[in-house]
C-alpha atoms as a PDB file:
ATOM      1  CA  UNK A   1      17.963   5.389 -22.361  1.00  0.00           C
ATOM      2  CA  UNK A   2      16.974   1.626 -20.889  1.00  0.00           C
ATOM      3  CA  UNK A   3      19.231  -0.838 -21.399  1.00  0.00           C
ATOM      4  CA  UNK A   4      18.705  -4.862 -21.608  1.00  0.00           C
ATOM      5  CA  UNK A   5      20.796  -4.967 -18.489  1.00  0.00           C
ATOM      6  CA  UNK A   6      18.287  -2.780 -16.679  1.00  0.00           C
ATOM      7  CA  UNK A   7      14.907  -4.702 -17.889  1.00  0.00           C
ATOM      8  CA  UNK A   8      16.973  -8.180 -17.245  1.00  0.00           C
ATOM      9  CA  UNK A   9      18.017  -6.816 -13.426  1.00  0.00           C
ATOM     10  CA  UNK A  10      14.568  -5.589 -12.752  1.00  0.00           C
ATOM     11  CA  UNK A  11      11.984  -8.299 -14.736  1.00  0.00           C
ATOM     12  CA  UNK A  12      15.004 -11.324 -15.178  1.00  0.00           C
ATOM     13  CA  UNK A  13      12.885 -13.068 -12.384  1.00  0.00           C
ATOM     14  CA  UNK A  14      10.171 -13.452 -14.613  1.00  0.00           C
ATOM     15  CA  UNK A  15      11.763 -15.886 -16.670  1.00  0.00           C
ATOM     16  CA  UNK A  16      12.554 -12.736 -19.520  1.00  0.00           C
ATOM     17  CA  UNK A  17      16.010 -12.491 -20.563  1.00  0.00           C
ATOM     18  CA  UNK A  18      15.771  -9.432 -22.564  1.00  0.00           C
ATOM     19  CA  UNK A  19      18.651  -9.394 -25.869  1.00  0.00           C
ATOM     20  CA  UNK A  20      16.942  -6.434 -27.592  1.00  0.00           C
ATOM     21  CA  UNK A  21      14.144  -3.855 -27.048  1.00  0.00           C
ATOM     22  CA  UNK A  22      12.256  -3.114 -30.260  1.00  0.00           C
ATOM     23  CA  UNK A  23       9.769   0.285 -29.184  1.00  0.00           C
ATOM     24  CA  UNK A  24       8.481   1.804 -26.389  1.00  0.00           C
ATOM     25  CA  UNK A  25       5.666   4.047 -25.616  1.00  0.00           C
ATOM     26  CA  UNK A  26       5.013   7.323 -23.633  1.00  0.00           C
ATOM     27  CA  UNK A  27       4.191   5.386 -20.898  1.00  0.00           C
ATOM     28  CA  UNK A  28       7.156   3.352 -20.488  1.00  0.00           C
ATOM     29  CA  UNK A  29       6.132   0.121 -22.272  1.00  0.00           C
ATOM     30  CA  UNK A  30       8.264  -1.610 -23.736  1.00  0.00           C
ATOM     31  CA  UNK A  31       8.318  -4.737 -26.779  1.00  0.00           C
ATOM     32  CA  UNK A  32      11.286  -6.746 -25.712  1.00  0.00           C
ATOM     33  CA  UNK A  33      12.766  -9.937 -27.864  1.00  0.00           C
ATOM     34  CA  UNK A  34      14.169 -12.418 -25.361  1.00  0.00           C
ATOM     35  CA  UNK A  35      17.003 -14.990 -26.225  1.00  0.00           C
ATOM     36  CA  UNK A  36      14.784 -17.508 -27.855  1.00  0.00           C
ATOM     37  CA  UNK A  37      12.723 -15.158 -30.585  1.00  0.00           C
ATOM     38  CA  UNK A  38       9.828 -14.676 -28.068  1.00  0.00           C
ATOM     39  CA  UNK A  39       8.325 -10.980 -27.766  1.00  0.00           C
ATOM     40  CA  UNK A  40       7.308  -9.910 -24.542  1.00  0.00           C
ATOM     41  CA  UNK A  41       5.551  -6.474 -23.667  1.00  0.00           C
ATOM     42  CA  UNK A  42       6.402  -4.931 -20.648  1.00  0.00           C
ATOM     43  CA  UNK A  43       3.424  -2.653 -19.279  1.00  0.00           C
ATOM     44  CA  UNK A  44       5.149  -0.706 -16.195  1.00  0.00           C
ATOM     45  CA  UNK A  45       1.466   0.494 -15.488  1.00  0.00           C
ATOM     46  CA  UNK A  46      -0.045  -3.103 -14.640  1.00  0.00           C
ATOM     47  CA  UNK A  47       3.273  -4.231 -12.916  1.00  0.00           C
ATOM     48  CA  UNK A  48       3.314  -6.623 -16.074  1.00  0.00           C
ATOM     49  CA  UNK A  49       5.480  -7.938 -18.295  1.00  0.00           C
ATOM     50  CA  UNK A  50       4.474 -11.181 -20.341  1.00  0.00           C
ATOM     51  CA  UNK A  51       5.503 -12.172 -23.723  1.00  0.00           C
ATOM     52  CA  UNK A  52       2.664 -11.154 -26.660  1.00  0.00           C
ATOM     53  CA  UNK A  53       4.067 -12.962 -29.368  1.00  0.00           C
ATOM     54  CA  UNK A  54       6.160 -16.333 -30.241  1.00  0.00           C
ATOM     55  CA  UNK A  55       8.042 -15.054 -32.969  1.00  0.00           C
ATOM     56  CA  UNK A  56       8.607 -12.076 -35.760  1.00  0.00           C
ATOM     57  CA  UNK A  57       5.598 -12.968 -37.919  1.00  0.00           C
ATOM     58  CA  UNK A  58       3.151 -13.078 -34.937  1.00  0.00           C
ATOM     59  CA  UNK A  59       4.837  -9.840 -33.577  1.00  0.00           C
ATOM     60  CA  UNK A  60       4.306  -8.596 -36.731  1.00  0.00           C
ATOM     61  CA  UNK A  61       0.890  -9.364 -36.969  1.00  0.00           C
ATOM     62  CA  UNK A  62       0.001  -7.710 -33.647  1.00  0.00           C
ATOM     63  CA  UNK A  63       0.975  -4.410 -35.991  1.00  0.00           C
ATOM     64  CA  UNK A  64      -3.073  -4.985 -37.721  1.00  0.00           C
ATOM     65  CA  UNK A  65      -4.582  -5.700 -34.174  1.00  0.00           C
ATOM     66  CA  UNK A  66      -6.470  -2.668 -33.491  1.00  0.00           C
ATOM     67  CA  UNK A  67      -7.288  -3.480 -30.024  1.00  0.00           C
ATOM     68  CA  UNK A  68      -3.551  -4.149 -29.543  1.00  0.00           C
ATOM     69  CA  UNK A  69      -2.658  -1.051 -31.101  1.00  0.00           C
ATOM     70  CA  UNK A  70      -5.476   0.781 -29.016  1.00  0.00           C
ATOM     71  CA  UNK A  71      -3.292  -0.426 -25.662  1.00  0.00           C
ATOM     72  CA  UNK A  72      -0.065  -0.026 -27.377  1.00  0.00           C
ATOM     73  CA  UNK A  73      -0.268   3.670 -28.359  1.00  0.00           C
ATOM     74  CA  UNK A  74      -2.996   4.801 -25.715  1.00  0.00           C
ATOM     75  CA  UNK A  75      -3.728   7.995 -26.989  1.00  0.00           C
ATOM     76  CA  UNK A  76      -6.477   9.173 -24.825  1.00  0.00           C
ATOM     77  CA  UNK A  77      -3.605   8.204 -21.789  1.00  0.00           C
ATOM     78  CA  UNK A  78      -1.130  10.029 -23.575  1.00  0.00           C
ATOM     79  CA  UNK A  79      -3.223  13.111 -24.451  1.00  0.00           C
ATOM     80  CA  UNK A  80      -4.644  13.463 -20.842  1.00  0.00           C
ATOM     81  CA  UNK A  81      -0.692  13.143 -19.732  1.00  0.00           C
ATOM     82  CA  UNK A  82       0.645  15.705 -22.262  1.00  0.00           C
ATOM     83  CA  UNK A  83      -2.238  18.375 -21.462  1.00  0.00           C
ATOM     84  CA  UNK A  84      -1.652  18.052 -17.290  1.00  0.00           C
ATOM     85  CA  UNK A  85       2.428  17.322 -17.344  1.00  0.00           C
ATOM     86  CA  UNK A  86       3.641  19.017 -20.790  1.00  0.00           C
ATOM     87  CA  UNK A  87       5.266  17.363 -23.422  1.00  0.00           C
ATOM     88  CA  UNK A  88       7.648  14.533 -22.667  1.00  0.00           C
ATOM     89  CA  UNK A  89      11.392  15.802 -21.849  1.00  0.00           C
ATOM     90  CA  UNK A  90      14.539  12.976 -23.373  1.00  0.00           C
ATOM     91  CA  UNK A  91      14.767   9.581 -21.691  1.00  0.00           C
ATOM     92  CA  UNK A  92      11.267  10.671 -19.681  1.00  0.00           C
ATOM     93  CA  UNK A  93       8.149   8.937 -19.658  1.00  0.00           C
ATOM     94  CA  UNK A  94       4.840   9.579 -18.250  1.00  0.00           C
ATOM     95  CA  UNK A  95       3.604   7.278 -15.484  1.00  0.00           C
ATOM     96  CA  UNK A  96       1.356   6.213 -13.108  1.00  0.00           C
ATOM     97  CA  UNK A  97       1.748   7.514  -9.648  1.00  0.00           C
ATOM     98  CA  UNK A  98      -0.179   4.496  -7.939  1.00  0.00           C
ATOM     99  CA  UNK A  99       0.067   1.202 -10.874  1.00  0.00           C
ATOM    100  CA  UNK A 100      -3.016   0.380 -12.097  1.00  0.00           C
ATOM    101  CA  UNK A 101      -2.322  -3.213 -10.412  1.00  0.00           C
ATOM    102  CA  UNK A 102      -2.603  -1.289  -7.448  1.00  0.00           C
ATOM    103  CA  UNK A 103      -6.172   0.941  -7.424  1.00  0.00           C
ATOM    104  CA  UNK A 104      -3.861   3.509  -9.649  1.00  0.00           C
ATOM    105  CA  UNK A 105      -6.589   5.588 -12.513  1.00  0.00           C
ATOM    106  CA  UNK A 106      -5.250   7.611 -15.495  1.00  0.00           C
ATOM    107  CA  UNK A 107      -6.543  10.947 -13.802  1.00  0.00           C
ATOM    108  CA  UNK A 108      -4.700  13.964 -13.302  1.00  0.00           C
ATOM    109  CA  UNK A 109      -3.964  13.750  -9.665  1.00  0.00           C
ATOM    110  CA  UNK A 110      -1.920  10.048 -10.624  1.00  0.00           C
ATOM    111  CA  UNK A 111       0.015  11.376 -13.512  1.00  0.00           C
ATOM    112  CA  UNK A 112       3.854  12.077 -12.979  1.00  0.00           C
ATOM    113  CA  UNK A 113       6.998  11.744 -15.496  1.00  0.00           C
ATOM    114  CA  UNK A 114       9.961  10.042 -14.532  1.00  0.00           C
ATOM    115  CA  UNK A 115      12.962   8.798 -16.381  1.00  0.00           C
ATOM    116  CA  UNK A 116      12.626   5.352 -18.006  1.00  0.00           C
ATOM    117  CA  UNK A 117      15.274   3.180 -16.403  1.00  0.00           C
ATOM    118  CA  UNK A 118      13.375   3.851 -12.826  1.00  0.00           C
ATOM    119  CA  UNK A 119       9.805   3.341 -14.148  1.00  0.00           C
ATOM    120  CA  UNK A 120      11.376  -0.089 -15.405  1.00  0.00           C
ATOM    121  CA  UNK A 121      12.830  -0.494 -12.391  1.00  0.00           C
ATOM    122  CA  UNK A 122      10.432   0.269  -9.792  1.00  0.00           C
ATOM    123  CA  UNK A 123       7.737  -1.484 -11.672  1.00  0.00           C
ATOM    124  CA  UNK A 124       9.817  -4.864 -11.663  1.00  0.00           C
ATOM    125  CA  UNK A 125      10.241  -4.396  -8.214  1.00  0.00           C
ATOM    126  CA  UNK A 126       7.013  -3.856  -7.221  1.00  0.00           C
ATOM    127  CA  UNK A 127       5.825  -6.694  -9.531  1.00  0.00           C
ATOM    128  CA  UNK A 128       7.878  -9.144  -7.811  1.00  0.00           C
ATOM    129  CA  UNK A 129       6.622  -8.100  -4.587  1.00  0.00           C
ATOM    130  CA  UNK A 130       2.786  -9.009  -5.635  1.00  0.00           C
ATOM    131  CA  UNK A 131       3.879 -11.873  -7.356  1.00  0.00           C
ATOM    132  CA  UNK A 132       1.390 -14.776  -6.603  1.00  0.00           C
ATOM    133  CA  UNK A 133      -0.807 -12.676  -5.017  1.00  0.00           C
ATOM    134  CA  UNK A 134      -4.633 -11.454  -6.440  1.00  0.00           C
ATOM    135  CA  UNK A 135      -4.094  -8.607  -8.599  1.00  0.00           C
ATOM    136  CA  UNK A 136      -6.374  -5.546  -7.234  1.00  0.00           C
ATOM    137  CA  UNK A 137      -8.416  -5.404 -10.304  1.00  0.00           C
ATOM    138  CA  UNK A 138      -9.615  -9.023  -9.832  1.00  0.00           C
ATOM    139  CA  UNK A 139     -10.817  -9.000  -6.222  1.00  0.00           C
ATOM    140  CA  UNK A 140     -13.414  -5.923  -7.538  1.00  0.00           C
END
């Protein structure tokens, strides 16, 4: 189980301090209300974590935002994961070997599961290492 603790130790340098996390995903994402009423998504797959929405009603609105939803619940992602790595086992997620910030591909040979509270963590860390540097996807 992630904690606020654990996303506020890993992604606090982002400006994000996390009072309550509202979903996640199979992939580790995470919708996260901060200490102001802002909604942030945390996307451990693009080393990412920015808010989405100002407050409840625009959070809420996101809910009839297909392409949102699209990104949200990934279900091609989650189907590819589920037939090459089985089912997802409690407090696992599926992940991305290499990020997608980094070259990483949803392909079978970058697939892995890990507990959550490491994919959290090794994603903020990571993230703060490229910070203010080009991300990979836009130097192609």
């Amino acid at each position: 189980m992630i904690t606020v603790e654990d996303i506020n130790e890993a992604w606090g340098w982002t400006g994000l301090n996390a009072v309550e996390v509202l979903g996640e995903n199979a992939f580790g994402n995470l919708i996260v209300r901060d200490e102001d009423g802002m909604y942030w998504r945390l996307s451990p797959q693009d080393l990412r974590c920015v808010p989405v929405a100002e407050d409840r009603a625009a959070l809420d609105a996101l809910s009839y935002n297909q392409e949102f939803l699209d990104g949200w619940y990934m279900p091609e992602q989650v189907r590819l994961a589920e037939t090459t790595l089985g089912p997802l086992t409690a407090g696992r997620k599926y992940c991305l070997k290499i990020p997608r910030a980094l070259g990483g591909h949803y392909g079978r040979d970058n697939l892995a599961m890990v507990p959550l509270p490491e994919l959290i963590r090794f994603a903020g860390e990571g993230a703060q290492q490229f910070d203010g540097l080009p991300r990979w996807q836009d130097c192609h």
